[in-house]
Protein backbone atom coordinates (compact mmCIF):
# COMPACT_ATOMS: atom_id res chain seq x y z
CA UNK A 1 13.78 -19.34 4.34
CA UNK A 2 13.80 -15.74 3.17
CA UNK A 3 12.16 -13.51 5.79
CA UNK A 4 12.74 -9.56 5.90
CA UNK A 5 12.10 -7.77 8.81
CA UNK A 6 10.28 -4.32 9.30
CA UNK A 7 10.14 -2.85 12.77
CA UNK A 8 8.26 0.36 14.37
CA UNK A 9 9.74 0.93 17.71
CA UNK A 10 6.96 -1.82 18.92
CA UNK A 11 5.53 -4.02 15.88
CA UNK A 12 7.61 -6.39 13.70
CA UNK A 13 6.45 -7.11 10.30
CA UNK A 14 7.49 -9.95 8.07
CA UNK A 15 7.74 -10.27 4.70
CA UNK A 16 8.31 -14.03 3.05
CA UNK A 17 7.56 -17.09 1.52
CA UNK A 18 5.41 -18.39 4.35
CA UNK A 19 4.07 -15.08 5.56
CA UNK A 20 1.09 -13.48 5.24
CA UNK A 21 0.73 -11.37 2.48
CA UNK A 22 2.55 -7.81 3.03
CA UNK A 23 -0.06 -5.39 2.16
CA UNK A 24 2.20 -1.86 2.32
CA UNK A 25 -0.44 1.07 2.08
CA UNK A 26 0.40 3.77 -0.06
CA UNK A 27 -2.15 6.61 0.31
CA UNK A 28 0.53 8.78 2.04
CA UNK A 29 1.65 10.38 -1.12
CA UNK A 30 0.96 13.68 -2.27
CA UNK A 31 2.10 12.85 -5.98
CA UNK A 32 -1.31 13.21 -7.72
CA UNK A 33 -3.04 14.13 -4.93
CA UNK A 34 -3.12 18.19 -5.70
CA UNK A 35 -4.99 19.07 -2.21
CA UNK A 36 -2.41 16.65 -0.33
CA UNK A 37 0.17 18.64 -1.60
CA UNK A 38 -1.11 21.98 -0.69
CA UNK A 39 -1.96 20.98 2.61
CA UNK A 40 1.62 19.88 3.29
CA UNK A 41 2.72 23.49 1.99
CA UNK A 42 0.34 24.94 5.06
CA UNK A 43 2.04 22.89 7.13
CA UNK A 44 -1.01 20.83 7.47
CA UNK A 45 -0.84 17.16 8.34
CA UNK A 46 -4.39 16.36 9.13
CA UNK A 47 -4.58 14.35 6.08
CA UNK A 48 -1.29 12.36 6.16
CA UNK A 49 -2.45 11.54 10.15
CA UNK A 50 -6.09 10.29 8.52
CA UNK A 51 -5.28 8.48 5.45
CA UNK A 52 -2.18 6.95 8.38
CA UNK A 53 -4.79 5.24 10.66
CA UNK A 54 -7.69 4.50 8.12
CA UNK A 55 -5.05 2.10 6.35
CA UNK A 56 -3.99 0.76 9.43
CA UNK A 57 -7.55 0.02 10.18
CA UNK A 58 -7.92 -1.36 7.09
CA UNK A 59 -5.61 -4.09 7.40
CA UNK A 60 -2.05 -2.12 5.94
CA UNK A 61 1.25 -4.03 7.45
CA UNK A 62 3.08 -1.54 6.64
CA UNK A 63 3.09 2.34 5.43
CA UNK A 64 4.58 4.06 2.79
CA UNK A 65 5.63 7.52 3.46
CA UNK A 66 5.96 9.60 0.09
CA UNK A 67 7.18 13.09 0.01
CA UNK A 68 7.16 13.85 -3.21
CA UNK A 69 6.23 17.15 -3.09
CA UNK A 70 6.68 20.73 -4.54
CA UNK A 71 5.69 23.61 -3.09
CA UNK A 72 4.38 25.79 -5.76
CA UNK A 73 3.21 28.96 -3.61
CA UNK A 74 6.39 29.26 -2.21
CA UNK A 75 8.25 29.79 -4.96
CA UNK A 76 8.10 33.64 -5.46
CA UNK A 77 9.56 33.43 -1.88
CA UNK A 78 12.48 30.85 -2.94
CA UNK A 79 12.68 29.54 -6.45
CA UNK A 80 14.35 26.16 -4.56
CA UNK A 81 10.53 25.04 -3.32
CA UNK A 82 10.45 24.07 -7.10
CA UNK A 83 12.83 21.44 -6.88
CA UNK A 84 12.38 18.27 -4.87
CA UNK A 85 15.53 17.98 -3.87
CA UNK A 86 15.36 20.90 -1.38
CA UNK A 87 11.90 20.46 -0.41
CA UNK A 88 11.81 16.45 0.43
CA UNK A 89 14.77 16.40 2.72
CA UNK A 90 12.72 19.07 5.14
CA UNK A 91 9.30 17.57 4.99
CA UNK A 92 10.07 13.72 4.85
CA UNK A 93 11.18 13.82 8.14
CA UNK A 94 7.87 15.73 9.34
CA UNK A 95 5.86 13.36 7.66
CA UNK A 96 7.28 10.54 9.65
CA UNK A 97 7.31 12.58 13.16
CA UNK A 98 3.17 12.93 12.21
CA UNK A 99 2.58 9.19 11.13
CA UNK A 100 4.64 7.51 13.99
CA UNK A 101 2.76 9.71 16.31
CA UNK A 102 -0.89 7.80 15.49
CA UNK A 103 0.23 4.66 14.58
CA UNK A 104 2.72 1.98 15.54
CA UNK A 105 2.59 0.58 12.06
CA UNK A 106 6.22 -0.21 10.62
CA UNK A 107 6.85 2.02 7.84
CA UNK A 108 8.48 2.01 4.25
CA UNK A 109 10.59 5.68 3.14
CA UNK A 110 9.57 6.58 -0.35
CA UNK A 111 11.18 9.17 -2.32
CA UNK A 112 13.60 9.51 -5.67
CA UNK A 113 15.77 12.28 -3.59
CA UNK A 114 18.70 10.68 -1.58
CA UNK A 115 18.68 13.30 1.19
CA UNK A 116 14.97 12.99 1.66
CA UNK A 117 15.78 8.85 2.19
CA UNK A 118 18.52 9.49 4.35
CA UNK A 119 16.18 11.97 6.72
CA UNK A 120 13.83 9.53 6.75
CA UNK A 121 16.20 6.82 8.31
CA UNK A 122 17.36 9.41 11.21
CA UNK A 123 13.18 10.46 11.91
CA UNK A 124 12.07 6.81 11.75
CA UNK A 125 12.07 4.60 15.22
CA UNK A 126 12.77 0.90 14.47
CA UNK A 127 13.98 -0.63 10.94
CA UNK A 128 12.02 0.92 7.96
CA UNK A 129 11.85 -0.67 4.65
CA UNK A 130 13.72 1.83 1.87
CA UNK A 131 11.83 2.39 -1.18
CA UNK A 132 13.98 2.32 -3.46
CA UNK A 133 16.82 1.57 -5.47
CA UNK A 134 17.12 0.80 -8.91
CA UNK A 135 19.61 -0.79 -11.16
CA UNK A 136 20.96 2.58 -12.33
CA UNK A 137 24.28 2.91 -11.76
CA UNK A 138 24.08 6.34 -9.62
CA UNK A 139 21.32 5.28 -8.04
CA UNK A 140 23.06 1.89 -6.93
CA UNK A 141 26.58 4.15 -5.67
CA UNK A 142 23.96 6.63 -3.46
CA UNK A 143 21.62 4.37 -2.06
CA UNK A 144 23.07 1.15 -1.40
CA UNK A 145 25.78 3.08 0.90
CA UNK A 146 22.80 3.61 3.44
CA UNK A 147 20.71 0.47 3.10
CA UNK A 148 24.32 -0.61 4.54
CA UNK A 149 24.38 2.11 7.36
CA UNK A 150 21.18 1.50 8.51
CA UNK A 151 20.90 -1.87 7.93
CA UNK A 152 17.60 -1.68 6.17
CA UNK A 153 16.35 -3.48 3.62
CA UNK A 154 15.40 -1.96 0.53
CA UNK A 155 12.81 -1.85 -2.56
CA UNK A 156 14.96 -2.88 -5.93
CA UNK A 157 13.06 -1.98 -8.88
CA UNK A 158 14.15 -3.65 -12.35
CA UNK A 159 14.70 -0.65 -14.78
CA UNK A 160 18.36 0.22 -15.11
CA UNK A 161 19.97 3.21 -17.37
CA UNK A 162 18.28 1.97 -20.12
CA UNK A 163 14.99 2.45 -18.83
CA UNK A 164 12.32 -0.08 -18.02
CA UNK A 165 12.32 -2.94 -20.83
CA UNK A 166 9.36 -4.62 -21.58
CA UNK A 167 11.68 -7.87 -21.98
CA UNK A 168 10.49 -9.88 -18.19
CA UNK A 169 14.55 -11.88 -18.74
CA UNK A 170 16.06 -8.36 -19.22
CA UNK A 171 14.20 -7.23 -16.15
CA UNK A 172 15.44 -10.15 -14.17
CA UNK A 173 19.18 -9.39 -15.23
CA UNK A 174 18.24 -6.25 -13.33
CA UNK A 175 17.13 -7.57 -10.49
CA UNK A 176 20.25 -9.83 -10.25
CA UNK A 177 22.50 -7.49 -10.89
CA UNK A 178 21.16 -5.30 -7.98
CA UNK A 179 21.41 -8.40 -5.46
CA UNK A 180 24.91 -9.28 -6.75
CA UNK A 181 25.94 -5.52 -6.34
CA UNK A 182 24.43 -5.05 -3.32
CA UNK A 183 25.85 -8.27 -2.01
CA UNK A 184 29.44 -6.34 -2.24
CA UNK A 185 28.13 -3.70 0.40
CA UNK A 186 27.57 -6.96 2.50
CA UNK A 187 23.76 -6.58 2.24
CA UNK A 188 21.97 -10.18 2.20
CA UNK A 189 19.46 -11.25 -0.48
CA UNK A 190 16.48 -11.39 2.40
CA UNK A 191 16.55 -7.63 2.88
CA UNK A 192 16.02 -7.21 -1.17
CA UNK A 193 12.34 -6.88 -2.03
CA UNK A 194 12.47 -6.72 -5.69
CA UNK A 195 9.77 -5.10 -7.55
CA UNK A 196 9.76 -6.43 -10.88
CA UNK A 197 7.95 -3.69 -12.63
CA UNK A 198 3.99 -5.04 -13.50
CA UNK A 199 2.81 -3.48 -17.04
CA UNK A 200 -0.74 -2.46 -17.59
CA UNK A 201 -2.78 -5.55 -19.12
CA UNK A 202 -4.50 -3.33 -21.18
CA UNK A 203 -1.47 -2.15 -23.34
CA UNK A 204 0.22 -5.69 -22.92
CA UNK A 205 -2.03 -8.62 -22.85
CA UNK A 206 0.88 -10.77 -21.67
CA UNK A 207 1.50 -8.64 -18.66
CA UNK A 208 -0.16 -10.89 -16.04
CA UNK A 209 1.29 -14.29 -17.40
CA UNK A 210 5.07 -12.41 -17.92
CA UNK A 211 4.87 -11.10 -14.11
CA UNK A 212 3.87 -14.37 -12.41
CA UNK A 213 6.85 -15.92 -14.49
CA UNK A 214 9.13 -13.53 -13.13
CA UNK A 215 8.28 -13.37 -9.40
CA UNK A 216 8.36 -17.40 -9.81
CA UNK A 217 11.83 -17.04 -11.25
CA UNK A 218 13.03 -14.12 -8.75
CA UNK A 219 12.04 -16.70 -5.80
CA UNK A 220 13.53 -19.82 -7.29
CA UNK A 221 16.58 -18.40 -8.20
CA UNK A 222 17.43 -15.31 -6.50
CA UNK A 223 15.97 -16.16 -3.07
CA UNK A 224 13.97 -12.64 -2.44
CA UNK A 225 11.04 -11.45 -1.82
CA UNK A 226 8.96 -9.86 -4.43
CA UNK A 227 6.61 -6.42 -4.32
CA UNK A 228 4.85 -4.10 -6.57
CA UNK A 229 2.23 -1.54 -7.38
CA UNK A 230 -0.81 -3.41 -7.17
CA UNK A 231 -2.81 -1.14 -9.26
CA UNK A 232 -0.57 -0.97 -12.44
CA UNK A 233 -2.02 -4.09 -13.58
CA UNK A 234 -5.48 -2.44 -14.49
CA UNK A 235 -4.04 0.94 -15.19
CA UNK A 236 -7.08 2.38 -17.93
CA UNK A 237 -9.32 -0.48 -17.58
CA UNK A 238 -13.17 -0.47 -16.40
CA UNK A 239 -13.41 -2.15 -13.03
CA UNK A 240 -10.38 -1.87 -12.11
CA UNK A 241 -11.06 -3.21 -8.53
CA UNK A 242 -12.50 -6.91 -10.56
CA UNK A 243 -8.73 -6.86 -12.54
CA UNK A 244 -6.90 -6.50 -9.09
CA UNK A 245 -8.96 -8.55 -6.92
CA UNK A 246 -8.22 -11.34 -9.76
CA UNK A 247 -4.63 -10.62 -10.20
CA UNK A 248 -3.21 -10.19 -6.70
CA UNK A 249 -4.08 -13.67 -5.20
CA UNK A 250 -2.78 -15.35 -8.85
CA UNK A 251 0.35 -13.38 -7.84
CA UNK A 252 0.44 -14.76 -4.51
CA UNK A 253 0.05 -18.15 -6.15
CA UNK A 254 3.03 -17.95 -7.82
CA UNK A 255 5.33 -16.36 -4.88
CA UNK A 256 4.76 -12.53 -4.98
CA UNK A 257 4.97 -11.57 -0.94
CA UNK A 258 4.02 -8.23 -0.96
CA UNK A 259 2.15 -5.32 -2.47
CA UNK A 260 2.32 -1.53 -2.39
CA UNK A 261 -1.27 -0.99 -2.94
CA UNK A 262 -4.75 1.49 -1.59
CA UNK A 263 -6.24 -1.06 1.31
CA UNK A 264 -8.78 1.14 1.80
CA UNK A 265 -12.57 1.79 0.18
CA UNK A 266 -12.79 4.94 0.25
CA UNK A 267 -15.91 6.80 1.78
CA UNK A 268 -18.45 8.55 0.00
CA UNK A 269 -18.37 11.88 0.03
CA UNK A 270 -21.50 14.81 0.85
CA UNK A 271 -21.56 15.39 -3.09
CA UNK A 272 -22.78 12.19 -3.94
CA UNK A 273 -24.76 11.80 -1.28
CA UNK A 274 -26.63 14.99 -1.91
CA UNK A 275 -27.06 13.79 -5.35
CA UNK A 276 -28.31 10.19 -5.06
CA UNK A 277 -31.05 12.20 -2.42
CA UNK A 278 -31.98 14.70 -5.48
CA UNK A 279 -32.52 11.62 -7.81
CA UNK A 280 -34.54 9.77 -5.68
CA UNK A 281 -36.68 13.07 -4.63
CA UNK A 282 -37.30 13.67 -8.30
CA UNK A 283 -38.32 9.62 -8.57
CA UNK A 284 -41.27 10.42 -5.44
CA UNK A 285 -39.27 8.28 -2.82
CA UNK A 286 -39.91 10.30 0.17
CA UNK A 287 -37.46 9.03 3.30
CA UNK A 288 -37.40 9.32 6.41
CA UNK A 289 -36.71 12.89 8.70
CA UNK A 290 -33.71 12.93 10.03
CA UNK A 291 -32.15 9.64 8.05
CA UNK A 292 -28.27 9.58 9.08
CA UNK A 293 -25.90 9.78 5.94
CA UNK A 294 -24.18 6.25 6.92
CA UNK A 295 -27.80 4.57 7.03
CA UNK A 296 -28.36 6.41 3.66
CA UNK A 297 -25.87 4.99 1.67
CA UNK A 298 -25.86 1.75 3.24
CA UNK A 299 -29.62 1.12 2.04
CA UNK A 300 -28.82 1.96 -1.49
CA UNK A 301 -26.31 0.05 -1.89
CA UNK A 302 -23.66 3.27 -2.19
CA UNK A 303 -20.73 2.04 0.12
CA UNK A 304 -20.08 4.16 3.39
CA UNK A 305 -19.36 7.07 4.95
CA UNK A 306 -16.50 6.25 6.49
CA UNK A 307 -13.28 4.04 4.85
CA UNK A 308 -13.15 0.52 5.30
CA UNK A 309 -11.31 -2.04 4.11
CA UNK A 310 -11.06 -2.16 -0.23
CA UNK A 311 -12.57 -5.34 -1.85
CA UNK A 312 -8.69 -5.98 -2.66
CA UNK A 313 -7.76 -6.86 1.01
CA UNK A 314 -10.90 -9.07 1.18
CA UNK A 315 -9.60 -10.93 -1.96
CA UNK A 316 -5.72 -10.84 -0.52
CA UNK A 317 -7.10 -12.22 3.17
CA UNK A 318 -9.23 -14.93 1.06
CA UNK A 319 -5.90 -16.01 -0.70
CA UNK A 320 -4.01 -16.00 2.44
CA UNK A 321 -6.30 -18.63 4.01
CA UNK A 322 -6.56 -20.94 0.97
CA UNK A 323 -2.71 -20.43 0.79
CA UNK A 324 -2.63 -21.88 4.74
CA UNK A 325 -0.95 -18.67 5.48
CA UNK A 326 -4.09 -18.20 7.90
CA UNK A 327 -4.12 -20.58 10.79
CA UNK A 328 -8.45 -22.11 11.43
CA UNK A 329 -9.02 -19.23 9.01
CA UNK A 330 -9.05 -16.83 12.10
CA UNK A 331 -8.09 -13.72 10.60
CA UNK A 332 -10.61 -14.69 7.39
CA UNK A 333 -13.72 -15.08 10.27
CA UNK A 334 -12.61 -11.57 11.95
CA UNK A 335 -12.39 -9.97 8.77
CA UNK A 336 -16.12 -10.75 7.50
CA UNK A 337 -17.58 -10.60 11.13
CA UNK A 338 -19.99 -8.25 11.29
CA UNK A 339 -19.90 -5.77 13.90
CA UNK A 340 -24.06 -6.00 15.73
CA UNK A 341 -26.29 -2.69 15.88
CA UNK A 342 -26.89 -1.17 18.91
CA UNK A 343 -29.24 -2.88 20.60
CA UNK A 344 -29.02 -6.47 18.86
CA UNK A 345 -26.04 -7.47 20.68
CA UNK A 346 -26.29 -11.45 21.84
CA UNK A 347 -29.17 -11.83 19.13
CA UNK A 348 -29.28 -14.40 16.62
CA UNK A 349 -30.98 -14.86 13.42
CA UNK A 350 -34.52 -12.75 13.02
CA UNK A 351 -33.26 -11.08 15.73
CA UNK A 352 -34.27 -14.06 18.68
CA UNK A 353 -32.13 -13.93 22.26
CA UNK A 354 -29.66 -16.65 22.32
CA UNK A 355 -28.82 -19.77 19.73
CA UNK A 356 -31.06 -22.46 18.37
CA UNK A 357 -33.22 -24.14 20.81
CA UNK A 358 -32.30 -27.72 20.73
CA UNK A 359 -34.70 -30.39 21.75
């Protein structure tokens, strides 16, 4: 049975056929995320620390660590903070100081840059998953050489020199040709996670079918375990969250063992707050002094303050128990229970001390 193995120095996660799904969180990236990456040019990890333990909390088994990052103040200084290659090596390794520091989480490396991969491996306690190598042919002879030394395992992601085809059996030669060459390092098939590359539904309307052929195909006849970016599949679409809470457990249905995906639901910020307040004013509703912001938004229906777990990990952990990859459904019940107000604790229903009086 293929299992791979991710360790922190004390948590072991597992990734296969049997397993819960791996839900890998991947907020730690400052690609796209413009105020991330200025923060990490102050020196300021507040944010890598917080969007760390809110995923965590959310139900993340494991957490990518992306530092794709360039430093665009700093280059008057030193033209080299334009170029990722000199700025990932020196802040990948601070990034995983920061994030081992809050949680014990077992965590994946993420970057294109070699050097920033390899610092990774010497910062990170325990066995990190490697994200990634592809089935280019430099990026096979630079990063296969330390999956090997650090016996890691590693993300393979099916585009080659060629690009990424839109062909699913050309994408599969990829994927085989990465276990076959990474096979002559001596690396085993179970520490291959093979990402094979979802398209957007909404430019390809065969992208969901042509995935859950592939990972079925990848499992059957390659052995591996099987990952991907979650969120691809609705890339452009309205309601994006109704595509991917639809998509991921037909994915797990046909073998997929992983995802790199956002667990969490993001809080709502003061902005919207202040205006859902300013709409209702101007509608007469008057409420009451002193309302607290959480209490706000939960009455109308707005979310929360604070992040919680993404409609996507309720969907995954719903799949997991109908899969029997949830023993008595006790991780299902813990999930939806829901957490009594102060002062209702040991109440029942309309609020009554105790259960149902029995006769």
């Amino acid at each position: 049975m293929t299992r791979t193995i991710i360790e922190s120095k004390t948590k072991t996660a597992v990734i296969g056929f049997d397993e819960p799904f791996c839900v890998i969180g991947e907020r730690i990236n400052p690609t796209g995320r413009k105020i991330l990456a200025e923060e990490l040019e102050r020196d300021d990890f507040s944010r890598v620390e917080f969007d760390a333990v809110a995923q965590a909390n959310a139900g993340a088994t494991v957490l990518d660590v992306n530092s794709g990052a360039v430093f665009s103040n700093k280059m008057a200084e030193d033209p080299r903070y334009a170029d990722n290659n000199f700025v990932e090596p020196m802040l990948m390794p601070e990034m995983i100081k920061r994030v081992q520091a809050v949680t014990d989480t077992p965590l994946c490396i993420d970057s294109s840059v070699p050097g920033a991969l390899e610092a990774g491996l010497q910062a990170c306690e325990g066995r990190p998953l490697l994200n990634s190598v592809t089935g280019e042919e430099e990026r096979l002879e630079l990063v296969l050489p330390l999956v090997k030394k650090y016996n890691v395992p590693v993300v393979a992601i099916s585009n080659d020199d060629t690009g990424i085809s839109e062909d699913p059996d050309v994408r599969f030669a990829v994927a085989k040709l990465i276990v076959e060459r990474a096979a002559d390092h001596g690396i085993p098939a179970h520490d291959i996670v093979v990402d094979p590359l979802v398209m957007p539904i909404g430019a390809m309307a065969t992208a969901g079918h042509q995935v859950f052929t592939l990972v079925r195909r990848l499992r059957e006849e390659l052995g591996v375990n099987t990952t991907c970016g979650a969120s691809n599949i609705s890339f452009g679409l309205p309601n994006r969250h109704g595509i991917n809470n639809a998509f991921l457990p037909m994915a797990m249905g046909a073998g997929m063992t992983s995802a790199i995906m956002n667990p969490v639901a993001l809080p709502i910020n003061a902005t919207k707050i202040a205006e859902k307040k300013a709409e209702l004013e101007a509608l007469g509703v008057v409420l009451p002094e002193g309302m607290e912001d959480e209490a706000f938004v939960q009455l109308f229906g707005m979310g929360s303050t604070l992040p919680r777990p993404g409609k996507e990990m309720e969907a995954i952990r719903a799949a997991n128990f109908l899969f029997d990859r949830d023993p008595h459904g006790s991780d299902w019940i813990k999930f939806n229970k829901v957490t009594p107000k102060a002062g209702q604790e040991g109440r029942g229903r309309a609020g009554r001390v105790g259960g149902r009086r029995r006769g």
